[in-house]
Protein backbone atom coordinates (compact mmCIF):
# COMPACT_ATOMS: atom_id res chain seq x y z
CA UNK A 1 0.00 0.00 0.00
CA UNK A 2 0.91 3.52 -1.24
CA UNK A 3 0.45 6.02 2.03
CA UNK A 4 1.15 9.98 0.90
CA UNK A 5 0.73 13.48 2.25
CA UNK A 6 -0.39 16.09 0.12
CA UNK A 7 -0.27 19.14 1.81
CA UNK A 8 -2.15 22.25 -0.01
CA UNK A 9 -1.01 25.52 2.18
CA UNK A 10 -2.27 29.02 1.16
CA UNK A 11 -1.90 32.48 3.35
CA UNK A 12 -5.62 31.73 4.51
CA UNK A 13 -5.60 28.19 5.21
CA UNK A 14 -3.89 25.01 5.08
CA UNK A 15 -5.43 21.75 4.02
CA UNK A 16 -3.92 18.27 4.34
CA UNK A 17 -5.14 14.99 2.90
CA UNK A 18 -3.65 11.38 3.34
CA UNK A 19 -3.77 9.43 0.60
CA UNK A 20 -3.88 5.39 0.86
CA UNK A 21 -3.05 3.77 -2.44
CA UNK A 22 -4.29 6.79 -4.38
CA UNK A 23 -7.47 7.21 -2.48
CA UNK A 24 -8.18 10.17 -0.18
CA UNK A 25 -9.12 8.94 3.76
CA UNK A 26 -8.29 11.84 5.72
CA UNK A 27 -8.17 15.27 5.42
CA UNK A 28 -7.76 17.97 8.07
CA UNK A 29 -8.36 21.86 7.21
CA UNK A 30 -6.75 24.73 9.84
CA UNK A 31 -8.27 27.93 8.58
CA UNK A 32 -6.05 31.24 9.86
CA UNK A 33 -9.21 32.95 11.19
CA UNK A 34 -10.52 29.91 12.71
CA UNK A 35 -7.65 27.73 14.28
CA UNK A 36 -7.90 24.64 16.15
CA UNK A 37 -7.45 24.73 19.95
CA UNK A 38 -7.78 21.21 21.03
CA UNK A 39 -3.94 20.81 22.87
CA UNK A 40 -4.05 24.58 23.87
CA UNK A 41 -3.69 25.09 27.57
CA UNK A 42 -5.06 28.19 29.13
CA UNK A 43 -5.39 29.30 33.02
CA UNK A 44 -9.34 29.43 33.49
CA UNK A 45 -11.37 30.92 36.32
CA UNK A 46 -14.26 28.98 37.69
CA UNK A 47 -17.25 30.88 36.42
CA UNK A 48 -19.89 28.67 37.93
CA UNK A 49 -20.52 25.48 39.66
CA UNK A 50 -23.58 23.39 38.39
CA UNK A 51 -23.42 20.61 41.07
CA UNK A 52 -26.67 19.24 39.29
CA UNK A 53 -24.53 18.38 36.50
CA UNK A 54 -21.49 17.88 38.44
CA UNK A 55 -19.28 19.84 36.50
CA UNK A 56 -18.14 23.77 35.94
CA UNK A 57 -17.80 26.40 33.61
CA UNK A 58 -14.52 27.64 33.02
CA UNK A 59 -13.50 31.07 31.57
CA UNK A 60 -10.30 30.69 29.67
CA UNK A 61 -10.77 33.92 27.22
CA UNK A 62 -12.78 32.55 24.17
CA UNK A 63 -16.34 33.62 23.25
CA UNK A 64 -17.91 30.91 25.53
CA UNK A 65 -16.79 29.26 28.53
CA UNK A 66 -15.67 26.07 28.56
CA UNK A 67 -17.05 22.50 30.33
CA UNK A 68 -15.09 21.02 32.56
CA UNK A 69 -16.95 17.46 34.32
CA UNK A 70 -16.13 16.39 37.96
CA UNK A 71 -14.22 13.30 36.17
CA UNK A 72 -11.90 15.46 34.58
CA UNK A 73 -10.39 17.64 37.46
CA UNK A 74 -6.49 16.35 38.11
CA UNK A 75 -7.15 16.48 42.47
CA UNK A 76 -7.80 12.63 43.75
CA UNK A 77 -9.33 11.44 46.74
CA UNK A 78 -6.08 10.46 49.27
CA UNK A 79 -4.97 6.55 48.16
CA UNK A 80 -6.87 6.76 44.65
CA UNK A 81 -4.89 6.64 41.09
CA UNK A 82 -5.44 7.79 37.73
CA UNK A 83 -7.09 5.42 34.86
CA UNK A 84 -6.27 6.11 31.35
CA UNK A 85 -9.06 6.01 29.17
CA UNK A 86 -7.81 5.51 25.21
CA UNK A 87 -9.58 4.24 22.35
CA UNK A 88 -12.78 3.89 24.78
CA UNK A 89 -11.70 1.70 26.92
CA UNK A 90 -9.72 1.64 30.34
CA UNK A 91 -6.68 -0.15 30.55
CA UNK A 92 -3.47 0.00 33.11
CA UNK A 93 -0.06 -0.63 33.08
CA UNK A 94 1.72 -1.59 30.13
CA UNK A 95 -1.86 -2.58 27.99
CA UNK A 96 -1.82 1.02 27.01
CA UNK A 97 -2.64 1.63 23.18
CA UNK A 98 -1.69 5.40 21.77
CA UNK A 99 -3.89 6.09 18.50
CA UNK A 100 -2.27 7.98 16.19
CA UNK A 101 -4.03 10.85 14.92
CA UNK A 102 -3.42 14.16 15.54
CA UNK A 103 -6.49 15.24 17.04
CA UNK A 104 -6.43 12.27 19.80
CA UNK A 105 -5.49 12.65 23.30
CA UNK A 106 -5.14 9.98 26.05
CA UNK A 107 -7.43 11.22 28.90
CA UNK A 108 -6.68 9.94 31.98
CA UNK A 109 -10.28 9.04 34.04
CA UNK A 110 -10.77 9.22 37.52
CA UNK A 111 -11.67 6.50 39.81
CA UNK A 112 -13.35 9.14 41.77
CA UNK A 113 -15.32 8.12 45.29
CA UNK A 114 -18.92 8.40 44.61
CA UNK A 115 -19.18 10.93 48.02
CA UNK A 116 -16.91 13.30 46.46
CA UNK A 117 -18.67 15.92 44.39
CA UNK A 118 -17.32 18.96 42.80
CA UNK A 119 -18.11 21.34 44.98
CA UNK A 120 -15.63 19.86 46.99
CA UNK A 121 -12.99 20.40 44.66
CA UNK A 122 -14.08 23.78 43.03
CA UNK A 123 -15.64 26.56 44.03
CA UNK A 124 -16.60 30.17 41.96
CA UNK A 125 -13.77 32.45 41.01
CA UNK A 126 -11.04 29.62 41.56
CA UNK A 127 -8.00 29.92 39.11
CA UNK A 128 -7.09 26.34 37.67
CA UNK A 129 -5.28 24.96 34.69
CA UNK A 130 -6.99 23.33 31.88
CA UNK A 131 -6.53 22.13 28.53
CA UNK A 132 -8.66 21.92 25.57
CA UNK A 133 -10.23 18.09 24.97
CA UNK A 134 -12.67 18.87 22.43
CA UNK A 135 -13.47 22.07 19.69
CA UNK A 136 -16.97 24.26 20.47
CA UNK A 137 -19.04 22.85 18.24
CA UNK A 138 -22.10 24.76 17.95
CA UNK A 139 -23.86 26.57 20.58
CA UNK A 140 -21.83 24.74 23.00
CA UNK A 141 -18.21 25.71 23.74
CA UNK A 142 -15.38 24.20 24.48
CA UNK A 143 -14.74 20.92 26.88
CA UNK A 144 -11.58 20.96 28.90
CA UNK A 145 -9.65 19.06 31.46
CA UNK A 146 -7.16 19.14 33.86
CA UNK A 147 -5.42 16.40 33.10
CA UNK A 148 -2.48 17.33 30.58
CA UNK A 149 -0.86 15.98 27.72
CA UNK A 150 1.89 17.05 25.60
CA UNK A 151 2.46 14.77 22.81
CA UNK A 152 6.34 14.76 21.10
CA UNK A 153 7.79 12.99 18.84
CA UNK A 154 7.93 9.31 20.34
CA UNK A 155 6.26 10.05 23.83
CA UNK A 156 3.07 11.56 25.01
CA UNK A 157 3.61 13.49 27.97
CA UNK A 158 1.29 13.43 31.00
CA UNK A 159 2.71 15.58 34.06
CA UNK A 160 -0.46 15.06 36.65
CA UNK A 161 -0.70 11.16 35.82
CA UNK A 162 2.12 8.78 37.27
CA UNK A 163 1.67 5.95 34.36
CA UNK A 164 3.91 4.44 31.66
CA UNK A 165 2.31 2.90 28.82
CA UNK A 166 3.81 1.12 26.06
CA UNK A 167 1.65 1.33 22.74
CA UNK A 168 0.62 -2.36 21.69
CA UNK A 169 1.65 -2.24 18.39
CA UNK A 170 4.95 -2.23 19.48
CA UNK A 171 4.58 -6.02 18.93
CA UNK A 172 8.28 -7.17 19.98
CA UNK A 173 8.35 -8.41 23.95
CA UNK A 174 11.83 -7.35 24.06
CA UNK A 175 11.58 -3.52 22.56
CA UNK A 176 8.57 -3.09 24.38
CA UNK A 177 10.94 -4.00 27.78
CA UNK A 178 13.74 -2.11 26.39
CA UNK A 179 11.85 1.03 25.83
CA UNK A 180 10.00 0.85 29.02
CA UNK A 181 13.22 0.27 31.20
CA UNK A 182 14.58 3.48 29.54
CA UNK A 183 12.16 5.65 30.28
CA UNK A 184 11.62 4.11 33.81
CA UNK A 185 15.27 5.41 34.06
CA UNK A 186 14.81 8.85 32.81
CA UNK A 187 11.83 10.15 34.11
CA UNK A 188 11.13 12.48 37.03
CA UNK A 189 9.02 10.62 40.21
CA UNK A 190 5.30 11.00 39.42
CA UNK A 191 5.50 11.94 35.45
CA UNK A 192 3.35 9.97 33.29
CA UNK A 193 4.74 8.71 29.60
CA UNK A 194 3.20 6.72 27.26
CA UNK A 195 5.33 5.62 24.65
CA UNK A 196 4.36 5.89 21.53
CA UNK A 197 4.52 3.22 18.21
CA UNK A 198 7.20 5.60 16.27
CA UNK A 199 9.66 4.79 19.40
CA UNK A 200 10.14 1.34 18.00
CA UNK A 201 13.92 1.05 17.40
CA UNK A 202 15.10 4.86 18.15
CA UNK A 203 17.90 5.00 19.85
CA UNK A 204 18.16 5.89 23.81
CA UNK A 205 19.36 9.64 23.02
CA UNK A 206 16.52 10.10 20.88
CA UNK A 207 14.06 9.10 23.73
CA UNK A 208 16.35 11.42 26.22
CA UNK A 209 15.89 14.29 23.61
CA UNK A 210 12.29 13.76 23.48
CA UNK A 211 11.87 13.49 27.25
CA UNK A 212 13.94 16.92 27.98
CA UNK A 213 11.99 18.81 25.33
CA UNK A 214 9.03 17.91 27.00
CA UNK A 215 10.28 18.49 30.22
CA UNK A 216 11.32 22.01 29.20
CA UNK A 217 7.88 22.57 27.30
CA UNK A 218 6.28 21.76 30.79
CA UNK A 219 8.37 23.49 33.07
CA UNK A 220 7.91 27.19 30.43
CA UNK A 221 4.04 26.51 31.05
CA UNK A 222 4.51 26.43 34.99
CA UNK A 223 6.64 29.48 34.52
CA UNK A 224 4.06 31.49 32.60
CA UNK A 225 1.02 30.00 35.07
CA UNK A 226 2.95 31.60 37.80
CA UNK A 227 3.19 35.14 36.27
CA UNK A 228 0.25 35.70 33.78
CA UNK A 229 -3.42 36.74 35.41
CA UNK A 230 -6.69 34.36 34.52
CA UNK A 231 -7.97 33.90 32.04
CA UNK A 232 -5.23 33.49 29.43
CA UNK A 233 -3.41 30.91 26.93
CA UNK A 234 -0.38 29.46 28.67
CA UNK A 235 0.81 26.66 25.56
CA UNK A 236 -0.66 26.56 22.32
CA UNK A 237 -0.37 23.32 20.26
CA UNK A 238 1.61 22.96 16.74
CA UNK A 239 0.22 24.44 13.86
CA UNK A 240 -1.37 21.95 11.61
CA UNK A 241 1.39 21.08 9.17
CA UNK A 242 3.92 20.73 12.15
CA UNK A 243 0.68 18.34 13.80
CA UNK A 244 0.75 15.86 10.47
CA UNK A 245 4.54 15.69 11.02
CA UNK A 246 5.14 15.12 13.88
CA UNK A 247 1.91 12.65 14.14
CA UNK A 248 1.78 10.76 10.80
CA UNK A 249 4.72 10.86 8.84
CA UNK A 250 6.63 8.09 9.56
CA UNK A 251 8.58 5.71 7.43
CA UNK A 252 5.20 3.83 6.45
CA UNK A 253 4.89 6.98 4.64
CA UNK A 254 6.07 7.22 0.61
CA UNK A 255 6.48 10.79 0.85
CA UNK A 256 5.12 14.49 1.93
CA UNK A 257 4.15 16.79 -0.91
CA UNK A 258 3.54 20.46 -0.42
CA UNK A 259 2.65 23.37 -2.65
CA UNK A 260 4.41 26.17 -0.75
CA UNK A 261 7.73 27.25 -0.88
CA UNK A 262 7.60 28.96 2.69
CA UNK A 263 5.97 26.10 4.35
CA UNK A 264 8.37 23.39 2.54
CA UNK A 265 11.27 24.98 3.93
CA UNK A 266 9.82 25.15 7.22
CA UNK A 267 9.34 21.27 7.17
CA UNK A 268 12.06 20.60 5.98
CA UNK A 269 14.08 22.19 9.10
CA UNK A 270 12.05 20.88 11.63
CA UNK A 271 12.09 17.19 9.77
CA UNK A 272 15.93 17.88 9.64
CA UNK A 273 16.10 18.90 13.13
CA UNK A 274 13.98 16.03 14.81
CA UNK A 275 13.45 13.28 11.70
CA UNK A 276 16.79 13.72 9.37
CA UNK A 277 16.39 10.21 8.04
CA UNK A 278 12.79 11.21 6.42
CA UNK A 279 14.21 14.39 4.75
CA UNK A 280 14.27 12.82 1.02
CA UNK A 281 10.51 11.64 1.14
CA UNK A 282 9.40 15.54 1.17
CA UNK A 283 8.91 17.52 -2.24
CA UNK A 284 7.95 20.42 -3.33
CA UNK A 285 4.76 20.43 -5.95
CA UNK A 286 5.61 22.90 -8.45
CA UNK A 287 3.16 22.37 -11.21
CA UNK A 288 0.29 24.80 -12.25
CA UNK A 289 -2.36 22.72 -11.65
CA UNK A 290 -3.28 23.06 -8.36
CA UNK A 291 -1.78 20.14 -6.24
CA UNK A 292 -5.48 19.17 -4.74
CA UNK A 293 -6.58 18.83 -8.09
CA UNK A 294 -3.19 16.89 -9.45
CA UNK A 295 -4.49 14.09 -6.74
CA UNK A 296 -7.89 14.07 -7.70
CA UNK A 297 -8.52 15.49 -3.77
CA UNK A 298 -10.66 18.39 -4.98
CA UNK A 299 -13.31 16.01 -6.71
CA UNK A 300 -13.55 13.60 -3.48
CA UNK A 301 -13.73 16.62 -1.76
CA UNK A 302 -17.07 17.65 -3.72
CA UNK A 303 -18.50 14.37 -3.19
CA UNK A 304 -18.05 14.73 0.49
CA UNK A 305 -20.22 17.74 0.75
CA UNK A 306 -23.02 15.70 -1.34
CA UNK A 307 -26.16 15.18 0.32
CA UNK A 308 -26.26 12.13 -2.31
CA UNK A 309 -23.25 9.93 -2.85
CA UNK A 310 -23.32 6.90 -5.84
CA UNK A 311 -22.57 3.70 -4.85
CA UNK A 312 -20.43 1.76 -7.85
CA UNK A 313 -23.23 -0.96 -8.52
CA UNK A 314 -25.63 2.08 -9.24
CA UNK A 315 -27.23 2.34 -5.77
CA UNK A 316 -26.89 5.12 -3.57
CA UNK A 317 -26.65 6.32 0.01
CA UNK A 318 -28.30 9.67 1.58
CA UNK A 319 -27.34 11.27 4.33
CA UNK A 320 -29.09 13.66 6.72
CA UNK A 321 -28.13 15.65 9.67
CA UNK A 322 -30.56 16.79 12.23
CA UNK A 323 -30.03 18.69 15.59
CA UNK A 324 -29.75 15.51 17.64
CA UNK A 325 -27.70 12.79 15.14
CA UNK A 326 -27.04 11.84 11.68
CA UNK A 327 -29.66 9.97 9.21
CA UNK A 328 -28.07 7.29 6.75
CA UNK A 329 -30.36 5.95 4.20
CA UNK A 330 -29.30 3.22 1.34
CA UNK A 331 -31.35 2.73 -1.29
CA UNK A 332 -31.00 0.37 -4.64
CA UNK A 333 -31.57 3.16 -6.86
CA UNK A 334 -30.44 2.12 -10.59
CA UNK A 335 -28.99 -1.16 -9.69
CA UNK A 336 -31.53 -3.46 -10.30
CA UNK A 337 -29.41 -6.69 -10.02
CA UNK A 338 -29.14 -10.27 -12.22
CA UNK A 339 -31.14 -13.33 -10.18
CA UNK A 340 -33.60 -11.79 -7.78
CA UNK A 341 -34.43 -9.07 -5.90
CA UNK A 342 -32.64 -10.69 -2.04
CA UNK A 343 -29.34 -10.67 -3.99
CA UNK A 344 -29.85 -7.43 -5.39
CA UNK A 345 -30.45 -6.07 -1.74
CA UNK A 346 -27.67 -7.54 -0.28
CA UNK A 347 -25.06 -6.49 -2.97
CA UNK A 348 -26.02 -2.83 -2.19
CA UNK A 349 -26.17 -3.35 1.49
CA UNK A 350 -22.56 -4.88 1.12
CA UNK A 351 -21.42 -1.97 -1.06
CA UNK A 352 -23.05 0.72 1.39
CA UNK A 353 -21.61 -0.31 4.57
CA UNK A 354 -17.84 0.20 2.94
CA UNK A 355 -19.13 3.50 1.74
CA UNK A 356 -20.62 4.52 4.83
CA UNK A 357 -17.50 3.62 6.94
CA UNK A 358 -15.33 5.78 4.54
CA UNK A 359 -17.72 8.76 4.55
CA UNK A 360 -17.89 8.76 8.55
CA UNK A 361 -14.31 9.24 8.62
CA UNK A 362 -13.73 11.43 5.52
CA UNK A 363 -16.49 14.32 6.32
CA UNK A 364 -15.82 13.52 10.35
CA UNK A 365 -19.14 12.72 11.47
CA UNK A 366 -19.61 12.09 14.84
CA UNK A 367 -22.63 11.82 17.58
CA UNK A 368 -25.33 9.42 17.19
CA UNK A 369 -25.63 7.66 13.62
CA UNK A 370 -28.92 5.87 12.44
CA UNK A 371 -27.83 3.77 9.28
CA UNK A 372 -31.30 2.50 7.43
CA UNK A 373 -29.98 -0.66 5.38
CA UNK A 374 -32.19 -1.78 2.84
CA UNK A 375 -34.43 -4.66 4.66
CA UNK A 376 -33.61 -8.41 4.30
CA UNK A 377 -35.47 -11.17 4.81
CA UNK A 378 -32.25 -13.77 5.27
CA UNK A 379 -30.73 -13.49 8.61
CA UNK A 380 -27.41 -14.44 7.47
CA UNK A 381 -27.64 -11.70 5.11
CA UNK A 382 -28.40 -9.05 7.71
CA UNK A 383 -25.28 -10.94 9.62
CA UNK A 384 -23.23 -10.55 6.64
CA UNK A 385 -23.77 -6.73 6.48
CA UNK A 386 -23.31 -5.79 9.95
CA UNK A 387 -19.75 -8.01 9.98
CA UNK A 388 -18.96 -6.09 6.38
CA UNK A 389 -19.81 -2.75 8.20
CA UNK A 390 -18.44 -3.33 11.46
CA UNK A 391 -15.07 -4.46 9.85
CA UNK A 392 -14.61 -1.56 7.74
CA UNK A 393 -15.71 0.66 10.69
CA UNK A 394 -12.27 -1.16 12.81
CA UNK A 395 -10.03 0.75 10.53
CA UNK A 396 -11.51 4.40 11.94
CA UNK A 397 -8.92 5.75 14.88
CA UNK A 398 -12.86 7.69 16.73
CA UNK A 399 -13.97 5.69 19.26
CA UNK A 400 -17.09 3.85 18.30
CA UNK A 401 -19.77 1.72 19.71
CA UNK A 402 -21.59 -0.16 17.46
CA UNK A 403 -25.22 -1.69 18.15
CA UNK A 404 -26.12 -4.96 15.77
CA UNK A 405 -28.42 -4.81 12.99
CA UNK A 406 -31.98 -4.84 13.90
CA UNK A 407 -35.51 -6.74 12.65
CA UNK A 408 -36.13 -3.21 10.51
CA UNK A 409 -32.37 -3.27 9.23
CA UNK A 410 -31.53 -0.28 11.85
CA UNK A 411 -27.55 -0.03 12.60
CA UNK A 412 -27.39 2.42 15.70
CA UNK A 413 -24.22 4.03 16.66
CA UNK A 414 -21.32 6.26 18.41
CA UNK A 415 -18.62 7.93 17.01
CA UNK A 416 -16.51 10.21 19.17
CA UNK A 417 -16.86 13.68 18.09
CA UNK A 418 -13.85 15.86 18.82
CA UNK A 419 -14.27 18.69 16.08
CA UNK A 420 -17.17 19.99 13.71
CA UNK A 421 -17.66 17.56 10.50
């Protein structure tokens, strides 16, 4: 498999798609007037306490405040640990997976006592420091936490969580010991790590490097906390480009394309700086044709905004949005099949539930989804569907939990929602 960046980077915005064998699966936009600030870390003031809810808005200087739940406050009861909660589900100790995409954060989760509410811990015009989990989407703003993460290069960074986690697809018993050992070694009493799967093989001073720019990147934030009145931004993640770097472009990659001078360059120093080896798999696109269009991005990009979207057979799929989830329909619509009509349903199922997997990820859209598969009368047909859908749905990094097929060919579902589709 083929695995490319194309990176198309104008004064206004920057768009980046990855590219699997030719075909788009991922693309992130950063607009200038509309940045990202999931990473960002900002010292909030309590503005109030909703014990019915158990949690707390928190001013931290954007047009709404922010959420912050009891569960995600970094104080624990005396004797009580952190959990860290990845990939939606809790694991300890060296079972720890790191996904790797740039907008995912491990979030530690608290084992809290059930008697200690957050009035406890917080109380109206309190100063604390937070850091963005998820984007305002909406009306609502922003959701925060308390307990930090700073990913680098080969380690994700977790100063109010004493952990180490070793990602699992770090599949040798040995490396995995060898990497945990060292970093058992380096760090400071009471700093979380989890290592993540780009450590495999990199030498010890890489992993020291790592660890003391994090350190330092930590111990600036505590400086400015100390000195700088709430609200206000304290760290501020990497742009986007830097983000895709430093996240996905690893040796499974075949190269980095990008249509800017300016921005080229400043890749290329910070690959030569912290990732020398991958310096010949950037280039610069300097063709007329615009590079999204080169790739054939621009068209799949069109589709995606497509109420409608063809299926190959000749069927097709809707999709709907409403204020409270996402609509699916799949319908036959030209295909009208060879032997009879069961087969002709479940061919378009089939072809759907790939579709619809690839369209959750590519437009983003999370919340609750309602998938309406064309009915079948066959029961290992319906079965045959839902294991189609569900295995095309195991390749999406978002958290999901998916509900089995129902009598009326329902498919209900999850899918973690971190920024606006």
């Amino acid at each position: 498999m083929t695995m490319e960046i194309i990176i198309n980077a104008v004064p206004e915005e920057t768009r980046v798609a990855l590219l699997e064998n030719g075909v788009l699966t991922e693309l992130y936009i950063d607009r200038k007037r509309d940045q990202g600030i999931v990473g960002n870390v900002y010292k909030g003031r309590v503005a109030k306490v909703l014990p019915g809810m158990q949690a707390a808005f928190i001013e931290i200087g954007l047009e709404r405040a922010a959420f912050l739940h009891v569960s995600d406050i970094a104080a624990f009861p005396e004797g009580e640990e952190a959990q860290l909660e990845m990939n939606g589900e809790e694991v300890e100790g060296d079972e720890e997976e790191e996904e790797e995409s740039e907008e995912r954060r491990p979030r530690p989760k608290s084992r809290r006592r059930p008697n200690v509410s957050i009035e406890e811990l917080l109380q109206e015009g309190q100063d604390l420091v937070v850091q963005v989990s998820k984007e305002p989407m909406g009306t609502k703003g922003a959701r925060v936490t308390g307990h930090l993460s700073f990913p680098g290069r080969y380690l994700v960074y977790m100063p109010t969580v004493n952990h180490l986690g070793v990602s699992r697809r770090i599949g040798k018993e040995e490396e995995r010991h060898r990497l945990r050992d060292l970093v058992q070694r380096l760090r400071r009493t009471g700093a979380g790590y989890i290592i993540r799967t780009v450590s495999e093989g990199i030498s010890d001073e890489e992993i020291r490097a790592d660890i003391e720019f994090l350190d330092r990147v930590w111990q600036t934030l505590q400086e400015k906390k100390d000195k700088q009145a709430a609200p206000s931004l304290l760290h501020s993640d990497l742009d986007l480009s830097f983000r895709i770097v430093r996240d996905l472009f690893t040796n499974k990659m075949d190269r980095l394309v990008i249509d800017s001078k300016p921005e080229f360059e400043r890749i290329q120093t910070f690959v030569q700086t912290y990732l020398p080896h991958l310096g010949p798999k950037i280039e610069l696109y300097s063709r007329d044709e615009p590079i999204f269009d080169a790739y054939g991005i621009e068209l799949e990009i069109s589709k995606a905004l497509g109420r409608r979207v063809w299926l190959k057979s000749g069927g097709y799929i809707v999709i709907d949005h409403t204020e409270a989830l996402t609509v699916i329909d799949v319908n036959t619509g030209r295909y009208v099949g060879k032997r009879n009509l069961e087969e002709t349903i479940l061919k378009t199922n089939l072809e759907a539930a790939k579709e619809i997997a690839y369209q959750l990820k590519l437009r983003n859209i999370g919340g609750l989804i309602i998938i309406d598969f064309i009915d079948m009368e066959v029961g290992k047909n319906r079965d045959k569907v839902f294991g189609m859908f569900k295995e095309a749905m195991s390749r999406d990094k978002a958290r999901t939990h998916i509900l089995r097929i129902s009598e009326l060919g329902l498919v209900e579902l999850s899918r973690e929602r971190t920024r606006e589709d």
